[in-house]
N, C-alpha and C. Protein backbone atom coordinates (compact mmCIF):
# COMPACT_ATOMS: atom_id res chain seq x y z
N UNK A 1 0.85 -1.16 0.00
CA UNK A 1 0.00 0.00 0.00
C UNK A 1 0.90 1.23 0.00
N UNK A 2 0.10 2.32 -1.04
CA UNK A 2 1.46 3.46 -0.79
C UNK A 2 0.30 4.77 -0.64
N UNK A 3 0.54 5.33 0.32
CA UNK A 3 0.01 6.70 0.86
C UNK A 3 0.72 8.18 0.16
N UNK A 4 0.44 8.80 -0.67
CA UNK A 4 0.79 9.85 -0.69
C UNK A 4 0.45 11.59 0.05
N UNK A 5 1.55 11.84 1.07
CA UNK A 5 0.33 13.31 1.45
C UNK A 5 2.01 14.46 0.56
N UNK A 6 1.26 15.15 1.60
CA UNK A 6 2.07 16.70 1.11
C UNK A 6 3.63 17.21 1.42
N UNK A 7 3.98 16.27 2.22
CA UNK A 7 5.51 16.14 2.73
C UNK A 7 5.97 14.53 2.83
N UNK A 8 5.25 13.56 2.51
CA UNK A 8 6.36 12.26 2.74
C UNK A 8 5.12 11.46 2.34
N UNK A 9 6.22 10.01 1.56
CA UNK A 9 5.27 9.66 0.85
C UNK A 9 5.58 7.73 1.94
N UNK A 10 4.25 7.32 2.46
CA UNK A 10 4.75 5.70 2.97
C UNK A 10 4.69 5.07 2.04
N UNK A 11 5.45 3.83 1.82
CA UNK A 11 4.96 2.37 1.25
C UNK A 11 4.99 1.27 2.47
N UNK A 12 3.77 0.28 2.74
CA UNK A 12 3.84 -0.17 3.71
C UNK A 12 3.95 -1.93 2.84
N UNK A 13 4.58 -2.49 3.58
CA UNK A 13 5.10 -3.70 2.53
C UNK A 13 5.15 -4.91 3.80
N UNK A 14 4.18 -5.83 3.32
CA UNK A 14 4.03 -7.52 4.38
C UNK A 14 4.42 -8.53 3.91
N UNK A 15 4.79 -9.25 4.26
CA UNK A 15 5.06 -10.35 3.82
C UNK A 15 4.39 -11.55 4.61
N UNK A 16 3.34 -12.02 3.67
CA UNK A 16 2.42 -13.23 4.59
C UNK A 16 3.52 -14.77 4.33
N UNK A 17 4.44 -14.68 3.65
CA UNK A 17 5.23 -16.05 3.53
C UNK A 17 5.72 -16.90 4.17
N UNK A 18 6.33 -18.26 4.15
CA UNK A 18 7.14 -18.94 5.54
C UNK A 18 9.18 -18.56 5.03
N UNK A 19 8.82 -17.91 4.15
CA UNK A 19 9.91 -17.72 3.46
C UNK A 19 10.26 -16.57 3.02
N UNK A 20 11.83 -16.44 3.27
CA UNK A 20 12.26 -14.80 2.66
C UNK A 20 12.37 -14.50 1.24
N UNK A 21 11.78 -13.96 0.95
CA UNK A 21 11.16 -12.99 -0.59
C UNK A 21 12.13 -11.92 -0.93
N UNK A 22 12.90 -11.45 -2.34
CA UNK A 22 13.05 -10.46 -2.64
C UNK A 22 12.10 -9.65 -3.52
N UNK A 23 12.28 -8.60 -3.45
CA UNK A 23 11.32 -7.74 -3.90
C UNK A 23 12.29 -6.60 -5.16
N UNK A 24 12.19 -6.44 -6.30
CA UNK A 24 12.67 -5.47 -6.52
C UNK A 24 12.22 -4.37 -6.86
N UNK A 25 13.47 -3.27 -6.89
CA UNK A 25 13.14 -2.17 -6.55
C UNK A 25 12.01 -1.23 -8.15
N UNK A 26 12.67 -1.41 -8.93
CA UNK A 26 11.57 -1.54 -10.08
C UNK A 26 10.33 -1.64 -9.77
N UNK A 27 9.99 -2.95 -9.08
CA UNK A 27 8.70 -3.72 -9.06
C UNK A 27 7.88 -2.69 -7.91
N UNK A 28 8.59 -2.02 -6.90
CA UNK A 28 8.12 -1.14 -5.84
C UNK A 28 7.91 0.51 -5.98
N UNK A 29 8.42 0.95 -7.40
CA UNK A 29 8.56 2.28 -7.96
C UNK A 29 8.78 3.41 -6.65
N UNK A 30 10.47 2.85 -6.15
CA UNK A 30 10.76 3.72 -5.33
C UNK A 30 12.22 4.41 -6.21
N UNK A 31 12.74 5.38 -5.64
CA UNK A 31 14.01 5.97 -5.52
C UNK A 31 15.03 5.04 -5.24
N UNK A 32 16.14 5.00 -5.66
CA UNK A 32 17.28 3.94 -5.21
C UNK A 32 17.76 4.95 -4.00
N UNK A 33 18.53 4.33 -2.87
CA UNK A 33 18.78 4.88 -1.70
C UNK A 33 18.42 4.60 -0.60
N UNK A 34 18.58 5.03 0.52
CA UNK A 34 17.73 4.86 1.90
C UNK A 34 16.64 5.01 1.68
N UNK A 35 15.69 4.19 1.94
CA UNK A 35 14.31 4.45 2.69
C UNK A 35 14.25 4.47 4.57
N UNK A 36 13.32 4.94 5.51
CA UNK A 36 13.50 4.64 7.03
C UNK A 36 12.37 3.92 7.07
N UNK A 37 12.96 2.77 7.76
CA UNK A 37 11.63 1.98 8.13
C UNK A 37 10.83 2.88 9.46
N UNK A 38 9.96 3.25 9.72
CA UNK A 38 9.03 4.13 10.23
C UNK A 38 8.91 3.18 12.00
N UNK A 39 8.52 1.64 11.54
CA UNK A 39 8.38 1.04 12.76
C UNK A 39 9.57 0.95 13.67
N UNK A 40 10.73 0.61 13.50
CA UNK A 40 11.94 0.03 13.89
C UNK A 40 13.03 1.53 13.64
N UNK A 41 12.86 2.62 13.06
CA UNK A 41 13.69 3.99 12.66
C UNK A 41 15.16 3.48 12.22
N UNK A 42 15.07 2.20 11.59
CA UNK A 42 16.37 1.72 10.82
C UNK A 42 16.54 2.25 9.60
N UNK A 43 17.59 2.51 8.52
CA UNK A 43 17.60 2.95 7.52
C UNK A 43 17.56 1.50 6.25
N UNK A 44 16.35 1.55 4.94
CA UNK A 44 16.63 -0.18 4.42
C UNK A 44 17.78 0.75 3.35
N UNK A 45 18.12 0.34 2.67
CA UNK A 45 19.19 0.36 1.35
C UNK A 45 18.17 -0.38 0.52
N UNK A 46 17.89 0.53 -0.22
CA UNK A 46 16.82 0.25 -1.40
C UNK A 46 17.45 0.31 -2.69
N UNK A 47 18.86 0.71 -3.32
CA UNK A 47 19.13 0.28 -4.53
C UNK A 47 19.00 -0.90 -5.39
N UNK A 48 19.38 -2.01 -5.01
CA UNK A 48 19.18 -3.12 -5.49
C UNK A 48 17.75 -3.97 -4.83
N UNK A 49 16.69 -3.48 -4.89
CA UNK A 49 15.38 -3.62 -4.01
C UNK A 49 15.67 -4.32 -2.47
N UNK A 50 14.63 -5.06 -2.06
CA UNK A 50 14.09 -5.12 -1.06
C UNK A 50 13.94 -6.58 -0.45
N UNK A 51 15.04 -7.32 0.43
CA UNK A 51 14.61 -8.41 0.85
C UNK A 51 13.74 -8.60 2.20
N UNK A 52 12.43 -9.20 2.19
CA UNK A 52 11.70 -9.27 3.53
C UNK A 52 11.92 -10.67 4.15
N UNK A 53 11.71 -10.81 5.20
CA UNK A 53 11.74 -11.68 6.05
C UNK A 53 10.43 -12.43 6.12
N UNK A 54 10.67 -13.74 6.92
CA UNK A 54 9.21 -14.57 6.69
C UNK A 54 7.96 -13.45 7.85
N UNK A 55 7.00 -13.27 7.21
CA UNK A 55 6.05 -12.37 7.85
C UNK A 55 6.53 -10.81 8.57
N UNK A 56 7.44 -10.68 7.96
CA UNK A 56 8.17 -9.23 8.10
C UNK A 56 7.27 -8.38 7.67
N UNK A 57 7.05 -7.07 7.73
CA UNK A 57 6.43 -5.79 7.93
C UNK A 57 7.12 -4.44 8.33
N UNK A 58 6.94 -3.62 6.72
CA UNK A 58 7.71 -2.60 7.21
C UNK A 58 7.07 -1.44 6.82
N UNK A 59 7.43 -0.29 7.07
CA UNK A 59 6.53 1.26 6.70
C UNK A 59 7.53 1.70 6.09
N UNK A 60 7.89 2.01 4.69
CA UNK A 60 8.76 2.96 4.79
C UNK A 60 8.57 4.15 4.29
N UNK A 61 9.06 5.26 4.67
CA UNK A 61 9.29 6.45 4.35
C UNK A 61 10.26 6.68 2.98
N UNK A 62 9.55 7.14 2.06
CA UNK A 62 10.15 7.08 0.39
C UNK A 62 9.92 8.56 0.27
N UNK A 63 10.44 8.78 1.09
CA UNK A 63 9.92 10.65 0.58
C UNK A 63 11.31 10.69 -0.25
N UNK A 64 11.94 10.32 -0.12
CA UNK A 64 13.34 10.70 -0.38
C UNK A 64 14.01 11.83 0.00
């Protein structure tokens, strides 16, 4: 799901799997770079997309 407002844009991304998934970054139409995961205030490295964890859940902040 991706929220757009007037200063920062989320993508919120689940993973219902028993297994870790890559995701790429193409496939997510983000910016290459940091995204902040919103829940955890870690920074992901989004150039080469996005690996999730089994039932992982993240918010991120793509404002760039």
């Amino acid at each position: 799901m991706r929220r757009e407002g007037k200063s920062q844009t989320i993508l919120v991304i689940a993973s219902v799997l028993d297994r870790t998934q890559h995701l790429p970054r193409t496939g997510l139409e983000i910016d290459p770079g940091i995204c902040v995961d919103l829940l955890s205030g870690s920074d992901v490295a989004a150039a080469d997309g996005i690996d999730l964890s089994p039932h992982q859940v993240l918010w991120l902040d793509v404002s760039g």
